[in-house]
C-alpha atoms as a PDB file:
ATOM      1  CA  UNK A   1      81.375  97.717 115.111  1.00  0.00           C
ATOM      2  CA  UNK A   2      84.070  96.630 112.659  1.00  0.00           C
ATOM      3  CA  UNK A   3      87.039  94.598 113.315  1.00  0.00           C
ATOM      4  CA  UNK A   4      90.411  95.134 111.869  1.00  0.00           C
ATOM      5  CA  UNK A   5      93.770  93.192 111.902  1.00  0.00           C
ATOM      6  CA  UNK A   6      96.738  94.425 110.155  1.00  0.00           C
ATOM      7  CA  UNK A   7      98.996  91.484 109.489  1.00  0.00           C
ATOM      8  CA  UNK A   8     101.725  91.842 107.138  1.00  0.00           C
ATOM      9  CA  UNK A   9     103.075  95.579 105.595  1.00  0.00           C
ATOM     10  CA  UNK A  10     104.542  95.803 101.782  1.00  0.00           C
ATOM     11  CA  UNK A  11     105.724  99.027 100.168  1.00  0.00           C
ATOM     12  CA  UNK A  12     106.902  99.942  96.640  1.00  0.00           C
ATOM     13  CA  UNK A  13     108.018 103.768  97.174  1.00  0.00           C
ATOM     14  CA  UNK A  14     110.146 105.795  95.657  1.00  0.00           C
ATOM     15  CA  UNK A  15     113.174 105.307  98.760  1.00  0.00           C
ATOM     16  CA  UNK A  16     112.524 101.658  98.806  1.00  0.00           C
ATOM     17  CA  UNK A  17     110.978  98.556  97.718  1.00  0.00           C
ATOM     18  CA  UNK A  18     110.098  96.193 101.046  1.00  0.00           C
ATOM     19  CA  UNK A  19     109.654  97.540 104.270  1.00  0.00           C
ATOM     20  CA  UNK A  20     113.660  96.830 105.123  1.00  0.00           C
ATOM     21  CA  UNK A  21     115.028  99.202 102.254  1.00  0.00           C
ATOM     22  CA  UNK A  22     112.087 101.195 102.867  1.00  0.00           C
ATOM     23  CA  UNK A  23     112.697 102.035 106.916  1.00  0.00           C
ATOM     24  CA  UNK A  24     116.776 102.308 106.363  1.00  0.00           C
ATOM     25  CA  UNK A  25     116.057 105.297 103.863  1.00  0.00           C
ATOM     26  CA  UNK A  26     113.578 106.812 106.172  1.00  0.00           C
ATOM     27  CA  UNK A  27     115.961 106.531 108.737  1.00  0.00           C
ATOM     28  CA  UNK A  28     118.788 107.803 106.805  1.00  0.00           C
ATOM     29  CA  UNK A  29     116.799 110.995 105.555  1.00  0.00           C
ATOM     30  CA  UNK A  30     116.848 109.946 101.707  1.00  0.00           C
ATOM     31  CA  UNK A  31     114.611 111.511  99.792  1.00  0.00           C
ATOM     32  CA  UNK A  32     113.090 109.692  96.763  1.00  0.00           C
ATOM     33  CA  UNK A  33     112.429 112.734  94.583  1.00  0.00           C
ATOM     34  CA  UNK A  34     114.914 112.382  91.438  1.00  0.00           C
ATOM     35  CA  UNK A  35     114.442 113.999  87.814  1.00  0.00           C
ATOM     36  CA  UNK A  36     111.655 112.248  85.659  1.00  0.00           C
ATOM     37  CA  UNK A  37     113.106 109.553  83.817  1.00  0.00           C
ATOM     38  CA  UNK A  38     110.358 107.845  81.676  1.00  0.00           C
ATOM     39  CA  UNK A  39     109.351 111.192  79.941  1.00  0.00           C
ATOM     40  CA  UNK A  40     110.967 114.281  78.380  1.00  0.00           C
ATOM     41  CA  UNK A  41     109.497 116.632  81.126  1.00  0.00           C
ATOM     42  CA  UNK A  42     111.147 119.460  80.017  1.00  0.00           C
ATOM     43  CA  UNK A  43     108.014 121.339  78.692  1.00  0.00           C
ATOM     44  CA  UNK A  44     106.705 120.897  82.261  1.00  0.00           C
ATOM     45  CA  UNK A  45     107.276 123.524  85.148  1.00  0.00           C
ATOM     46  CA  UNK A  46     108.320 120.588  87.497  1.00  0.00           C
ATOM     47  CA  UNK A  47     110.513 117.904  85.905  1.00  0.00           C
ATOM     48  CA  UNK A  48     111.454 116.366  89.048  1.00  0.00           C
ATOM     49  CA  UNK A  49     108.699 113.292  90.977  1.00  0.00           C
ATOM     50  CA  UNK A  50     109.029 110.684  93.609  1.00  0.00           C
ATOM     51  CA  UNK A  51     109.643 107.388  90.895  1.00  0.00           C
ATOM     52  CA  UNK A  52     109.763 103.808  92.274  1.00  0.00           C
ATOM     53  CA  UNK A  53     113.123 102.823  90.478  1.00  0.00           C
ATOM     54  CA  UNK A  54     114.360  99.185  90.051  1.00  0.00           C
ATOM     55  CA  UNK A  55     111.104  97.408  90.614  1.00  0.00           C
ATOM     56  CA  UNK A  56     111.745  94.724  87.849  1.00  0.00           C
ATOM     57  CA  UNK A  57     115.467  94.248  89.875  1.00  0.00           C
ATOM     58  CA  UNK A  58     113.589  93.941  93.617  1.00  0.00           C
ATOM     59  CA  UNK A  59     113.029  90.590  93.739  1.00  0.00           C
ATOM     60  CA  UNK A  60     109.354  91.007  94.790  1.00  0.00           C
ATOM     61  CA  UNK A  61     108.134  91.643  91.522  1.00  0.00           C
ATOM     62  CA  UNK A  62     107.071  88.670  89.564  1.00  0.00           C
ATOM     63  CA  UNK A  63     107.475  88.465  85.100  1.00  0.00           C
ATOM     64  CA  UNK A  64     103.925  87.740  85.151  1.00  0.00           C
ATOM     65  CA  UNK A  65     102.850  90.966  86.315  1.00  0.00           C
ATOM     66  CA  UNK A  66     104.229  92.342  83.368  1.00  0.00           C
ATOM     67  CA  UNK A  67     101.223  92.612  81.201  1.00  0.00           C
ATOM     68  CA  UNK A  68      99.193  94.678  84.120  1.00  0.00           C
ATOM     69  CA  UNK A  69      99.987  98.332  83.911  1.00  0.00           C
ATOM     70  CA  UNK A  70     103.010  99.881  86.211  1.00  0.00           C
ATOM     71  CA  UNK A  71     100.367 101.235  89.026  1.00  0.00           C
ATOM     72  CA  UNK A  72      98.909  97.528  89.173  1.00  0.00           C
ATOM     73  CA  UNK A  73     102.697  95.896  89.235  1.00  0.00           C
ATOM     74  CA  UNK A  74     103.503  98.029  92.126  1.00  0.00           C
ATOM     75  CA  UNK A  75     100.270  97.815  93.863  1.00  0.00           C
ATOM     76  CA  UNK A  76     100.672  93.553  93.685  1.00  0.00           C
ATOM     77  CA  UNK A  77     104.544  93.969  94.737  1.00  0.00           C
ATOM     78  CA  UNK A  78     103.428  96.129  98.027  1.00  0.00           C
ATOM     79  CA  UNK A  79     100.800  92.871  98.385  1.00  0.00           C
ATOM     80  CA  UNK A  80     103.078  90.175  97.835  1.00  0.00           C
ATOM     81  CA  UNK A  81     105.735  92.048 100.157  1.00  0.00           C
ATOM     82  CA  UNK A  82     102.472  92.254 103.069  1.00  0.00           C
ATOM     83  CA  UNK A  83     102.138  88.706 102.174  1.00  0.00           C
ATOM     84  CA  UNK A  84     105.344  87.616 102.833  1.00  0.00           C
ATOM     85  CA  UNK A  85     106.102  90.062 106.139  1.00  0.00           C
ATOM     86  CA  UNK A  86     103.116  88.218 107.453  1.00  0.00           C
ATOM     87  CA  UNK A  87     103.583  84.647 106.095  1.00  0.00           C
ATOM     88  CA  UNK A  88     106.935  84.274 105.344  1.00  0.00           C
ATOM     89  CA  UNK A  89     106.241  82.683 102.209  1.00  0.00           C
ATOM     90  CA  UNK A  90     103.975  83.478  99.060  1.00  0.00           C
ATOM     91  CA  UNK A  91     102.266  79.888  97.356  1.00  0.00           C
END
């Protein structure tokens, strides 16, 4: 049998970036699905998505993460955001 303990939580989500931001927009019903902004989607049948806006402007995501591609950055910002829920600190 396996043994599991959940520590810290991080998101990066389309209604919020850190679980505080993240719960108040659950709470107040906003939904996260906007037009397509990184793309002419206009050719496409559905030009609307659920986009994680203003993750350079969070706070949690670090310059050096710039050189990974965008689904890395936001993975590491949901980490570092877990690390620091459960830590309080990142080193």
């Amino acid at each position: 049998m396996s043994v599991c303990a959940i520590t810290g939580m991080g998101v990066a989500s389309p209604i919020g970036i850190g679980i505080d931001d993240y719960w108040t927009a659950c709470h107040e019903g906003i939904s996260g699905i906007r037009e397509i902004p990184h793309f002419d989607a206009s050719r496409f049948g559905c030009r609307a998505a659920g986009v994680v806006a203003g993750l350079a402007d969070s706070g949690s995501y670090r310059s050096e993460w710039q050189v990974h591609d965008r689904v890395t950055g936001l993975a590491l910002t949901a980490a570092s955001n877990g690390c620091l829920h459960s830590f309080g600190h990142i080193s």
